[in-house]
N, C-alpha and C. Protein backbone atom coordinates (compact mmCIF):
# COMPACT_ATOMS: atom_id res chain seq x y z
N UNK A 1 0.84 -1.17 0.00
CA UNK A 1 0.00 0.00 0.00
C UNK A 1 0.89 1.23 0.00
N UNK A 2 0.57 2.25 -0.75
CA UNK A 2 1.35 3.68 -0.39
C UNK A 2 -0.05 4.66 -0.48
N UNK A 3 0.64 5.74 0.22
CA UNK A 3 0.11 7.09 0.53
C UNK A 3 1.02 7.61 1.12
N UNK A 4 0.26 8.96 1.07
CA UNK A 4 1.32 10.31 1.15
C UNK A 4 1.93 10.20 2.45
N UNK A 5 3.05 10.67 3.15
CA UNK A 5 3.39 10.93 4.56
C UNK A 5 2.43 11.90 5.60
N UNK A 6 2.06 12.85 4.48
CA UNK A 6 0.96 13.75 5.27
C UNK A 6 -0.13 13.09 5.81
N UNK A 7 -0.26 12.29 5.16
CA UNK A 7 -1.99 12.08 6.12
C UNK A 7 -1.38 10.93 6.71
N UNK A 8 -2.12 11.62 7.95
CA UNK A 8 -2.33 10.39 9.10
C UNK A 8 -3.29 9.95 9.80
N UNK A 9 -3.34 8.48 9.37
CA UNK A 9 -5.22 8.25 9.06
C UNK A 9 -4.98 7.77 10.78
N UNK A 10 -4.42 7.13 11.10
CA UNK A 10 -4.59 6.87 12.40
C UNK A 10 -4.90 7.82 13.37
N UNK A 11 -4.53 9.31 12.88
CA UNK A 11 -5.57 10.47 14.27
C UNK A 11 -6.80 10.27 14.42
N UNK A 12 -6.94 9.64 14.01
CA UNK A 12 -9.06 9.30 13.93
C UNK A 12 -9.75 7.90 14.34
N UNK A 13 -8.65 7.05 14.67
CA UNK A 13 -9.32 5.67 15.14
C UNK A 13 -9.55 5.80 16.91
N UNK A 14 -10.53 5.06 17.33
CA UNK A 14 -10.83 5.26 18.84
C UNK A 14 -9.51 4.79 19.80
N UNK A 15 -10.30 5.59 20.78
CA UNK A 15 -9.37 5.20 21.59
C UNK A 15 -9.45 4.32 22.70
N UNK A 16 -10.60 3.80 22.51
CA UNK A 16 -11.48 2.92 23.41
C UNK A 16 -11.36 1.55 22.67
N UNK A 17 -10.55 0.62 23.51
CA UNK A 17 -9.93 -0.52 23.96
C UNK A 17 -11.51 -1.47 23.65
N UNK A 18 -12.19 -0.95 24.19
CA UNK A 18 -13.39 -2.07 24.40
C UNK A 18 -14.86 -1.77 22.92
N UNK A 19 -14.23 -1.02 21.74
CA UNK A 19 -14.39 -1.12 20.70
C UNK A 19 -13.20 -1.19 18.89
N UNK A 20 -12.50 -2.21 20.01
CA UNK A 20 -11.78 -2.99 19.34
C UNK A 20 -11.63 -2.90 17.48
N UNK A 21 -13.33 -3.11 17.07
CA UNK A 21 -12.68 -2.97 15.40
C UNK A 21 -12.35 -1.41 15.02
N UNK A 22 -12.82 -0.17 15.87
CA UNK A 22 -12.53 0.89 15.12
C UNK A 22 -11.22 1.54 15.95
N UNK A 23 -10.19 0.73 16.34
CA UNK A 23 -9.04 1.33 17.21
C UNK A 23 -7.72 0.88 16.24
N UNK A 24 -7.37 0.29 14.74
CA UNK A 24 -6.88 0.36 13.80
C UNK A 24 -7.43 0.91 12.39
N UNK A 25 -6.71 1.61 11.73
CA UNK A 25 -7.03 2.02 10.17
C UNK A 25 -7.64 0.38 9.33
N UNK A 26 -8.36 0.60 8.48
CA UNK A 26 -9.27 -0.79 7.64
C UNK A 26 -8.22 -0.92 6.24
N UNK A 27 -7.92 -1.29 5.69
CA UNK A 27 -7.63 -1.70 3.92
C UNK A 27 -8.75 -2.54 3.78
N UNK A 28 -9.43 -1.90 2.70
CA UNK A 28 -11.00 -2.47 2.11
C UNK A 28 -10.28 -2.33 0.92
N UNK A 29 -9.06 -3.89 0.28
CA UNK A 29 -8.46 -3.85 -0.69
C UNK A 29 -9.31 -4.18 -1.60
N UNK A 30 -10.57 -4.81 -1.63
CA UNK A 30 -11.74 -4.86 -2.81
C UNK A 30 -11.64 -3.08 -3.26
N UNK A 31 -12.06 -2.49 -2.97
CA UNK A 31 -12.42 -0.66 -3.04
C UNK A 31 -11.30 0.19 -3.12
N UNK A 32 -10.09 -0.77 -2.89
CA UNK A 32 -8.55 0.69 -2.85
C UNK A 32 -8.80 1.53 -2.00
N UNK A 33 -9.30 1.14 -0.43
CA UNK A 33 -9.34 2.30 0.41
C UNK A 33 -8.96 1.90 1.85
N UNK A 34 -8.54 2.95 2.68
CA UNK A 34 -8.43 2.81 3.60
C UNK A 34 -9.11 4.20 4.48
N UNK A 35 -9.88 2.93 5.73
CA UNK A 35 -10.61 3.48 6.31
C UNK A 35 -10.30 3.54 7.69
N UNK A 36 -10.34 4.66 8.72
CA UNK A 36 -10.54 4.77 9.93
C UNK A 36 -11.81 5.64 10.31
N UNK A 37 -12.23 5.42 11.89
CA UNK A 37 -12.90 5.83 12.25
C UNK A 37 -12.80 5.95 13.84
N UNK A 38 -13.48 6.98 14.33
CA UNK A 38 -13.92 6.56 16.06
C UNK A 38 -15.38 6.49 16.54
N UNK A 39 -15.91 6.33 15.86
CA UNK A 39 -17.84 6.29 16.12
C UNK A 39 -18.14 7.42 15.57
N UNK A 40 -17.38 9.30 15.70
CA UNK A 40 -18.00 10.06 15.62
C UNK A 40 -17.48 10.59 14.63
N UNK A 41 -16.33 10.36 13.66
CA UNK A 41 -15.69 10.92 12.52
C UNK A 41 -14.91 9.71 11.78
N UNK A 42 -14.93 9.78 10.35
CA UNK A 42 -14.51 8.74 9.90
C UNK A 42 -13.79 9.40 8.26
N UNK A 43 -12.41 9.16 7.90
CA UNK A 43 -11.86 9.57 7.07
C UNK A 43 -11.21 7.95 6.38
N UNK A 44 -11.55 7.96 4.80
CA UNK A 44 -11.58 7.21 3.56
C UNK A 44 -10.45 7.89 2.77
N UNK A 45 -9.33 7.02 2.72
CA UNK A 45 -8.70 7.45 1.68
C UNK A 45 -8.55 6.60 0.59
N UNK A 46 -8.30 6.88 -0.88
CA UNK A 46 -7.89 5.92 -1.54
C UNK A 46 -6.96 5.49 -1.77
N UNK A 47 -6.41 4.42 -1.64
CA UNK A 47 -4.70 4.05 -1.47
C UNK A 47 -4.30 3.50 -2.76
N UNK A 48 -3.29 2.87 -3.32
CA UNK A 48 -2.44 2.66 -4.09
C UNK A 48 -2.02 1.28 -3.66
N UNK A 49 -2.55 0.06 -4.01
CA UNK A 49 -2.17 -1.07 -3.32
C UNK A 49 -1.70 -1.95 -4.27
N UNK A 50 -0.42 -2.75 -3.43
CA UNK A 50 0.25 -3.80 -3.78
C UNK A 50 -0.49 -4.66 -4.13
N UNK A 51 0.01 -5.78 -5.35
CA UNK A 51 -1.23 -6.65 -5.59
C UNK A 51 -1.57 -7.99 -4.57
N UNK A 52 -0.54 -8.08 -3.89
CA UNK A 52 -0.44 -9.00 -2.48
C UNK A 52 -0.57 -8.19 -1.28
N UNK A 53 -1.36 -6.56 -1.58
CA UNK A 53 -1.95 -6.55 -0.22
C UNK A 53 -3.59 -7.00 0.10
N UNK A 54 -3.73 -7.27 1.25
CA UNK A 54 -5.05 -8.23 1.88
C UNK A 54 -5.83 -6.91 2.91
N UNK A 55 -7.18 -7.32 2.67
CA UNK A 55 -8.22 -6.55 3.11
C UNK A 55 -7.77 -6.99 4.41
N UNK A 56 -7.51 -6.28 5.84
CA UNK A 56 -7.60 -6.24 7.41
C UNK A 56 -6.93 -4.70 8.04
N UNK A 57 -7.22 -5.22 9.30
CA UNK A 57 -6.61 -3.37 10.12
C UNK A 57 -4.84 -3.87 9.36
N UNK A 58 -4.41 -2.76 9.80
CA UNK A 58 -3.42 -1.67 10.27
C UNK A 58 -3.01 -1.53 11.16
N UNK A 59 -1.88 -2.13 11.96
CA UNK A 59 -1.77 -1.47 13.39
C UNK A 59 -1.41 0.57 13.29
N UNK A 60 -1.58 1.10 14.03
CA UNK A 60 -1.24 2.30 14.05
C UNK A 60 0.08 2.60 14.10
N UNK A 61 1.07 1.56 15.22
CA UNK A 61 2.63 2.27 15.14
C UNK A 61 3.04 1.48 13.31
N UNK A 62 2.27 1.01 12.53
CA UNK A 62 2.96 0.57 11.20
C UNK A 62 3.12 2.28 10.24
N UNK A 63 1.70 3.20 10.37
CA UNK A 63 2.36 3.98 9.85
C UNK A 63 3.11 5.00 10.23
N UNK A 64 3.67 5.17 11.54
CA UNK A 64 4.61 6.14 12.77
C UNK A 64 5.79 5.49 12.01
N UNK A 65 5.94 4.20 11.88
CA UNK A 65 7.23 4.00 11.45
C UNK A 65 7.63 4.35 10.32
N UNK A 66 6.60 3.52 9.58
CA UNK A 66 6.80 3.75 7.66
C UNK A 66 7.10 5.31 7.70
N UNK A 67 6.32 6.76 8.04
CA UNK A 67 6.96 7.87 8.27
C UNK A 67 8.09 8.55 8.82
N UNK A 68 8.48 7.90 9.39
CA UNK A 68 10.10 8.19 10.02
C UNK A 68 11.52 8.58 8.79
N UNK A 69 11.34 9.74 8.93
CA UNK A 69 12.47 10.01 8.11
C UNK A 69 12.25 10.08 6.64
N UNK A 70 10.96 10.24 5.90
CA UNK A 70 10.05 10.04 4.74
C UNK A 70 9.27 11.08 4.24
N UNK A 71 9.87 11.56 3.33
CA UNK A 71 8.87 12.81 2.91
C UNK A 71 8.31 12.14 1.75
N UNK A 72 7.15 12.12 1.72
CA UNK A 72 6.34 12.15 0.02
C UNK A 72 6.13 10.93 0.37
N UNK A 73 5.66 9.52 -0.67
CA UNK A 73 5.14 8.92 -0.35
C UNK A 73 5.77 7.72 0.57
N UNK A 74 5.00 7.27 0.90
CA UNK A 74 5.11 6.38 2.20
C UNK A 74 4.43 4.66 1.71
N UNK A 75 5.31 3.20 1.55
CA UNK A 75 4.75 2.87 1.52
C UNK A 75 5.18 1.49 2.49
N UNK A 76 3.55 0.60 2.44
CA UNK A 76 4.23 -0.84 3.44
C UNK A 76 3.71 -1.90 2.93
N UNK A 77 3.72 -3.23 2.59
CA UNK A 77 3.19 -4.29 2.74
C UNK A 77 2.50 -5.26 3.18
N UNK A 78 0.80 -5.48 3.31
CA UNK A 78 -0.19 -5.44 4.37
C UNK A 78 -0.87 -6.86 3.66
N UNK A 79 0.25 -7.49 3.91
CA UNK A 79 -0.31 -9.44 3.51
C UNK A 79 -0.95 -9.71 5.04
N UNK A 80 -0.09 -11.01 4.76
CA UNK A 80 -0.63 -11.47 6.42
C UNK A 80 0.20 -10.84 7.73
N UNK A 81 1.13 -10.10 6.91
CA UNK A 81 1.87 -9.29 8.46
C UNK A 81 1.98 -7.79 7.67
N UNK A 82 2.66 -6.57 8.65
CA UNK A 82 2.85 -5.54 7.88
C UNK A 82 4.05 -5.13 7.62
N UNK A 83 4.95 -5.61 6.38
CA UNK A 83 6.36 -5.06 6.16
C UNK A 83 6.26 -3.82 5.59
N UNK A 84 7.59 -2.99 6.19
CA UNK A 84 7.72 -1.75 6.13
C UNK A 84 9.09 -1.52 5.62
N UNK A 85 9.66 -0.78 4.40
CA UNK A 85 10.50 -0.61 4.05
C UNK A 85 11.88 -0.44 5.29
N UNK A 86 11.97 -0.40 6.31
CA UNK A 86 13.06 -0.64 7.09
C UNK A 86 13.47 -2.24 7.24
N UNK A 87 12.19 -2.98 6.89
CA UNK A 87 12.46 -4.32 7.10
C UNK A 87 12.16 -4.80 8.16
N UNK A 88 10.89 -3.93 8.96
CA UNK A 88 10.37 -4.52 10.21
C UNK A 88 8.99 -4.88 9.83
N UNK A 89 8.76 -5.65 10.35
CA UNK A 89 7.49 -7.08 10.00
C UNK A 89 6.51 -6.59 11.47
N UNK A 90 5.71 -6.39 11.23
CA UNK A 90 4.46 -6.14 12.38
C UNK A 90 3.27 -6.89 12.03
N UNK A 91 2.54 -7.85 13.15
CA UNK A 91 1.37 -8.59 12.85
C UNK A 91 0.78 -7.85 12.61
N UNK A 92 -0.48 -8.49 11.79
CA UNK A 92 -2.09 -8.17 12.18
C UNK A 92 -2.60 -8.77 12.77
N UNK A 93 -3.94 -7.95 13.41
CA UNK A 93 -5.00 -8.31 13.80
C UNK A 93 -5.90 -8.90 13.28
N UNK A 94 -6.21 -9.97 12.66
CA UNK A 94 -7.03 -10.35 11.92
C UNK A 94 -8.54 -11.33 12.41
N UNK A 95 -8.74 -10.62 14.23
CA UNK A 95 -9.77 -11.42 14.64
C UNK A 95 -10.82 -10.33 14.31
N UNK A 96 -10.48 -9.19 14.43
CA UNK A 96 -11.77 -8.39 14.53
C UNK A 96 -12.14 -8.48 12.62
N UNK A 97 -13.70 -7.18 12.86
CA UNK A 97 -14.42 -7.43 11.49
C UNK A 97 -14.51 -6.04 11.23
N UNK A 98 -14.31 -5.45 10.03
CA UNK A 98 -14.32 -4.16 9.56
C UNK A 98 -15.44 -3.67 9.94
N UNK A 99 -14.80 -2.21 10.07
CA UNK A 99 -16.54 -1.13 9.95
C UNK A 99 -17.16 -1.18 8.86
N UNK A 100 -18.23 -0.73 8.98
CA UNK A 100 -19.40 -0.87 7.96
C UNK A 100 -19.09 0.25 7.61
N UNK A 101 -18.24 0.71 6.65
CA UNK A 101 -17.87 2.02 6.50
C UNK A 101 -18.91 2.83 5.37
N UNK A 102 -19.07 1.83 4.48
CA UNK A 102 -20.21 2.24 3.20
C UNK A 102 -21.77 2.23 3.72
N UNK A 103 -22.17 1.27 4.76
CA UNK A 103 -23.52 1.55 5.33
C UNK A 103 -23.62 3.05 6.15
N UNK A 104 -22.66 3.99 6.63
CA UNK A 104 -22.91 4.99 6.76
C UNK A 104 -22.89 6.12 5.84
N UNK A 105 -22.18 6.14 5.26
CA UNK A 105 -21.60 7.02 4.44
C UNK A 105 -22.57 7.70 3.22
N UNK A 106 -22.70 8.76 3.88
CA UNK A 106 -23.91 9.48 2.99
C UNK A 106 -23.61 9.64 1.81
N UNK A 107 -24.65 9.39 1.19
CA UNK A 107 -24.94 10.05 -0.53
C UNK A 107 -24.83 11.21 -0.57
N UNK A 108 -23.90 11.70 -1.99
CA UNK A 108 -23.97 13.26 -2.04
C UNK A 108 -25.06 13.68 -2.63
N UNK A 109 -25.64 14.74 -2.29
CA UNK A 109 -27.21 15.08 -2.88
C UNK A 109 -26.66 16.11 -4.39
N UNK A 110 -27.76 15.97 -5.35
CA UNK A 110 -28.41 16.84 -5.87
C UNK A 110 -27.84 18.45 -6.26
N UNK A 111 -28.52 18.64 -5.29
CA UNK A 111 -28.06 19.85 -4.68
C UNK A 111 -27.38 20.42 -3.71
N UNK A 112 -25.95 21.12 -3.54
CA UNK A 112 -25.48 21.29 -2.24
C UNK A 112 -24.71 22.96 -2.38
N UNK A 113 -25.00 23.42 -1.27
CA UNK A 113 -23.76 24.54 -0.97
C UNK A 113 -22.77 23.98 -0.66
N UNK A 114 -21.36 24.33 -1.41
CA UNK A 114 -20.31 24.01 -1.12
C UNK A 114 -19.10 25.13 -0.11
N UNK A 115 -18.84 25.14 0.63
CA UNK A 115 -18.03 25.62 1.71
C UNK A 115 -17.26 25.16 1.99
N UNK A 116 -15.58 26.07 1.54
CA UNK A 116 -14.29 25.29 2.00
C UNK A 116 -13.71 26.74 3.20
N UNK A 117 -13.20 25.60 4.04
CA UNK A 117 -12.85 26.34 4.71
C UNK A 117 -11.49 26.04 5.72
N UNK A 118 -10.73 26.70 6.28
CA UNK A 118 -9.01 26.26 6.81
C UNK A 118 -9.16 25.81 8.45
N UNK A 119 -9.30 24.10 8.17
CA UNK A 119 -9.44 23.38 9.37
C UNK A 119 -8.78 23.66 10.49
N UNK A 120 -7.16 24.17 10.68
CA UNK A 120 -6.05 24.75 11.42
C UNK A 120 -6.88 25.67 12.19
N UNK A 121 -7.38 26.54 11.18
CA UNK A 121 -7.75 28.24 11.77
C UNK A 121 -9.31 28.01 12.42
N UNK A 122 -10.00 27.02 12.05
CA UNK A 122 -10.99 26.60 12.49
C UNK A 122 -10.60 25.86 14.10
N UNK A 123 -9.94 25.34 14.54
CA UNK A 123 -10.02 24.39 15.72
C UNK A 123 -9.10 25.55 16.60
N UNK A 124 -8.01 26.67 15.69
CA UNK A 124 -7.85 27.83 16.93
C UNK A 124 -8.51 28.67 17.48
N UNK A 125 -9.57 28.74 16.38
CA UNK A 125 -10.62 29.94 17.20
C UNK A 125 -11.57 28.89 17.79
N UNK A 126 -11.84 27.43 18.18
CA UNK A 126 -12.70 26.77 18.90
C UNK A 126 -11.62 27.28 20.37
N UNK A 127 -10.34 26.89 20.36
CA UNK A 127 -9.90 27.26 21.29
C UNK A 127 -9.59 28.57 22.00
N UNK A 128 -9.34 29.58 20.74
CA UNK A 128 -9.74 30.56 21.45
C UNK A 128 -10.73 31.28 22.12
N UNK A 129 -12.03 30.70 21.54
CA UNK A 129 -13.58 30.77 22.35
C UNK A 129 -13.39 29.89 23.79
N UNK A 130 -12.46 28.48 24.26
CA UNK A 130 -12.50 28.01 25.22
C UNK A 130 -14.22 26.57 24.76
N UNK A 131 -13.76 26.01 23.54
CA UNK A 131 -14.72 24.86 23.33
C UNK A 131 -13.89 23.80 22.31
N UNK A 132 -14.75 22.88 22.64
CA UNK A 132 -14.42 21.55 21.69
C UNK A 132 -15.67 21.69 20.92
N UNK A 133 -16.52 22.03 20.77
CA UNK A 133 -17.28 21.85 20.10
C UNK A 133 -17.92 22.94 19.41
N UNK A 134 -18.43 23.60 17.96
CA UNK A 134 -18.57 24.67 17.02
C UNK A 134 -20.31 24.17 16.20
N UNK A 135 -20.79 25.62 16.14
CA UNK A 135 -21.66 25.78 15.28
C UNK A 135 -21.28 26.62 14.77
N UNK A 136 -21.46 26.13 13.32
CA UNK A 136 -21.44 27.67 12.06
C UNK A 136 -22.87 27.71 11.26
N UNK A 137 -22.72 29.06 11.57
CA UNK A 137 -24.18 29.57 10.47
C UNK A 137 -23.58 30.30 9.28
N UNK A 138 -23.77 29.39 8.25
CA UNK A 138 -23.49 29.92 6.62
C UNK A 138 -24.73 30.81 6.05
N UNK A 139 -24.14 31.28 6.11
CA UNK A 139 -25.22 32.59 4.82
C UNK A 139 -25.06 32.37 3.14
N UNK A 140 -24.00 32.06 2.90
CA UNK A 140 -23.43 31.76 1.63
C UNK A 140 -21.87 31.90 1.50
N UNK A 141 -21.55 30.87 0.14
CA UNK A 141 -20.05 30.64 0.37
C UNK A 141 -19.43 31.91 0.80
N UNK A 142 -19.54 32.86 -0.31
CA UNK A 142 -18.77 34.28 0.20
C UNK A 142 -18.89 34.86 0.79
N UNK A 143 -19.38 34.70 2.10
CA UNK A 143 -19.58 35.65 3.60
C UNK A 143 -19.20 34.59 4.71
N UNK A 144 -18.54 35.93 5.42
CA UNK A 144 -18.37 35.25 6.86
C UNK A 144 -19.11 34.26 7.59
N UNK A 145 -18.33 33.48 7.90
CA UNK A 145 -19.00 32.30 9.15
C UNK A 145 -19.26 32.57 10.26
N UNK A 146 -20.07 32.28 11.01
CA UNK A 146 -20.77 33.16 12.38
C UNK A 146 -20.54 31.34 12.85
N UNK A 147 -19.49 31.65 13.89
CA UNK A 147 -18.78 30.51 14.87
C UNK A 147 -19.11 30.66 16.05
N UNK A 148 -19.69 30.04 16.69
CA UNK A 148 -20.29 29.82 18.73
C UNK A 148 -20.17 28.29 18.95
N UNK A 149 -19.91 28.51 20.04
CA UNK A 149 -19.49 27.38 20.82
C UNK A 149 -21.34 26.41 21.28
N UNK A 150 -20.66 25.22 20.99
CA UNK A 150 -21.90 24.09 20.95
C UNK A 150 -21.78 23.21 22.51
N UNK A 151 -22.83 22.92 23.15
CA UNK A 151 -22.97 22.26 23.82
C UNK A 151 -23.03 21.34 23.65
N UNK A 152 -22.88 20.02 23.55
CA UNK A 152 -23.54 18.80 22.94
C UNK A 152 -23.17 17.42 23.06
N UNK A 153 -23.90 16.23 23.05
CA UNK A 153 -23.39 15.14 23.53
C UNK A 153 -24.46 14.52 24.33
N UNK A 154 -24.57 13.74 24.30
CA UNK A 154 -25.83 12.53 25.40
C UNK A 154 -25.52 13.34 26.50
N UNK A 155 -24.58 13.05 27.08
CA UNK A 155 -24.07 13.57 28.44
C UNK A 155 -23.31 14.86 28.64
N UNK A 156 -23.27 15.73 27.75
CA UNK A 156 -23.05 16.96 27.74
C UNK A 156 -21.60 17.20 27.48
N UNK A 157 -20.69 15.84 26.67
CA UNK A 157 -19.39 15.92 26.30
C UNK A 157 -18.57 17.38 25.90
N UNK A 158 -19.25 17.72 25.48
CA UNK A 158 -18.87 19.08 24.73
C UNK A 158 -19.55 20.37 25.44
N UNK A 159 -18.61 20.83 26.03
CA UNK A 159 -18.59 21.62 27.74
C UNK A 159 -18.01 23.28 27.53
N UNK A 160 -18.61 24.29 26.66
CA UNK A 160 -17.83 25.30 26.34
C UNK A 160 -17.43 25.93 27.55
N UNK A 161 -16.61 26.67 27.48
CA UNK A 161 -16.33 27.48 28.77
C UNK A 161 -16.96 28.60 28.95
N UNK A 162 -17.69 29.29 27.83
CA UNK A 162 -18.34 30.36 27.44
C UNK A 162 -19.06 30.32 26.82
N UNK A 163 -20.34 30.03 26.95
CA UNK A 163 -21.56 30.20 25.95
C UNK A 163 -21.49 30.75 25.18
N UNK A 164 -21.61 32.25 25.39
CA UNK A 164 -21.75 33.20 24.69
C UNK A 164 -20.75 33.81 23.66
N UNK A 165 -19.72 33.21 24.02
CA UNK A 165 -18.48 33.39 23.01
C UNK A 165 -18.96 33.38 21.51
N UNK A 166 -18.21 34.59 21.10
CA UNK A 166 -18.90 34.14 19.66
C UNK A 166 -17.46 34.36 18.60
N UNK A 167 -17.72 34.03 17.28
CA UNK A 167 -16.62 34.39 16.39
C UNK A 167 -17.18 34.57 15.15
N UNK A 168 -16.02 34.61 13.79
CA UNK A 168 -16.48 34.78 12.53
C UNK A 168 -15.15 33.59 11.85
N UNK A 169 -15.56 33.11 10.76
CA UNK A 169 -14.38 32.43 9.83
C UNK A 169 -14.57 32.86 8.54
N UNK A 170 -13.49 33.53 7.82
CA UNK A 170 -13.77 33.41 6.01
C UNK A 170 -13.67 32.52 5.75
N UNK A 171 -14.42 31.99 4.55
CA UNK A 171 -14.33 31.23 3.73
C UNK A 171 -13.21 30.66 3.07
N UNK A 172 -12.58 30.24 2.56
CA UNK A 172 -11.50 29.92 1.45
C UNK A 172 -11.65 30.57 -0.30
N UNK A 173 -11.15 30.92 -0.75
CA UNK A 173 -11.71 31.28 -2.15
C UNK A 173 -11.29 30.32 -3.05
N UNK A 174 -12.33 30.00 -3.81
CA UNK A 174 -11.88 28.88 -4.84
C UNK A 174 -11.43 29.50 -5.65
């Protein structure tokens, strides 16, 4: 399998031990993709695969290593173990069962407003409001984003420090 050094799909798998299939990255080598998730965010990339790589997880330190010292692409070998161009061999896991990654994964509609916007500058002004958690009200692509801090969660996970905090984000220009 290769992909870029930049992405690192493993920031997104859980971290909870006692949901086991989504705490490694997926190779869904039928589809050329690799999938992680943690219940509440889930990022699909399409990979570039060896023809002897096999659909299962990923351990996470396989791609910490494969990146070490690696700019541009990055790649490893994901048979029944995971070789990595240094020549270190890491099992898999091959008891657990993939996420259902395509039974969630919404259809793109029809019709959509499209809004790009700079994820970095987005999660500093969550912090500079004092929240983990953001509502934006779009007016349209080319106007400011009206950013406040969200309460939210079964149990109230997402705990702003300031309600009332408010902000703005530009857009990106295509």
């Amino acid at each position: 399998m290769k992909l870029h050094s930049n992405i690192k799909i493993e920031s997104i798998v859980s971290k909870d031990k006692t949901r086991a299939a989504i705490c490694h990255p997926w190779i869904d080598a039928e589809n050329g993709k690799l999938i992680a998730t943690n219940g509440s965010a889930m990022a699909v990339i399409p990979v570039e695969l060896d023809e002897s790589d096999e659909s299962g997880h990923v351990p996470c330190e396989a791609f910490k290593q494969a990146r070490k010292g690696v700019k541009g692409e990055v790649s490893m070998l994901c048979n029944g173990n995971v070789t990595l161009p240094s020549g270190a061999i890491l099992p898999r896991d091959k008891s657990e069962t993939p996420p259902k990654w395509q039974a969630v994964m919404p259809e793109k509609p029809d019709s959509v407003v499209a809004i790009s916007l700079n994820a970095a500058m987005l999660a500093k002004l969550a912090e500079a409001m004092g929240t983990e958690g953001v509502t934006l009200a779009i007016e349209s692509p080319d106007r400011p984003i009206l950013v406040t801090p969200a309460y939210a969660g079964r149990m109230g996970e997402v705990r702003p420090t300031c309600r009332e905090a408010v902000g703005i984000l530009m857009p990106l220009r295509q």
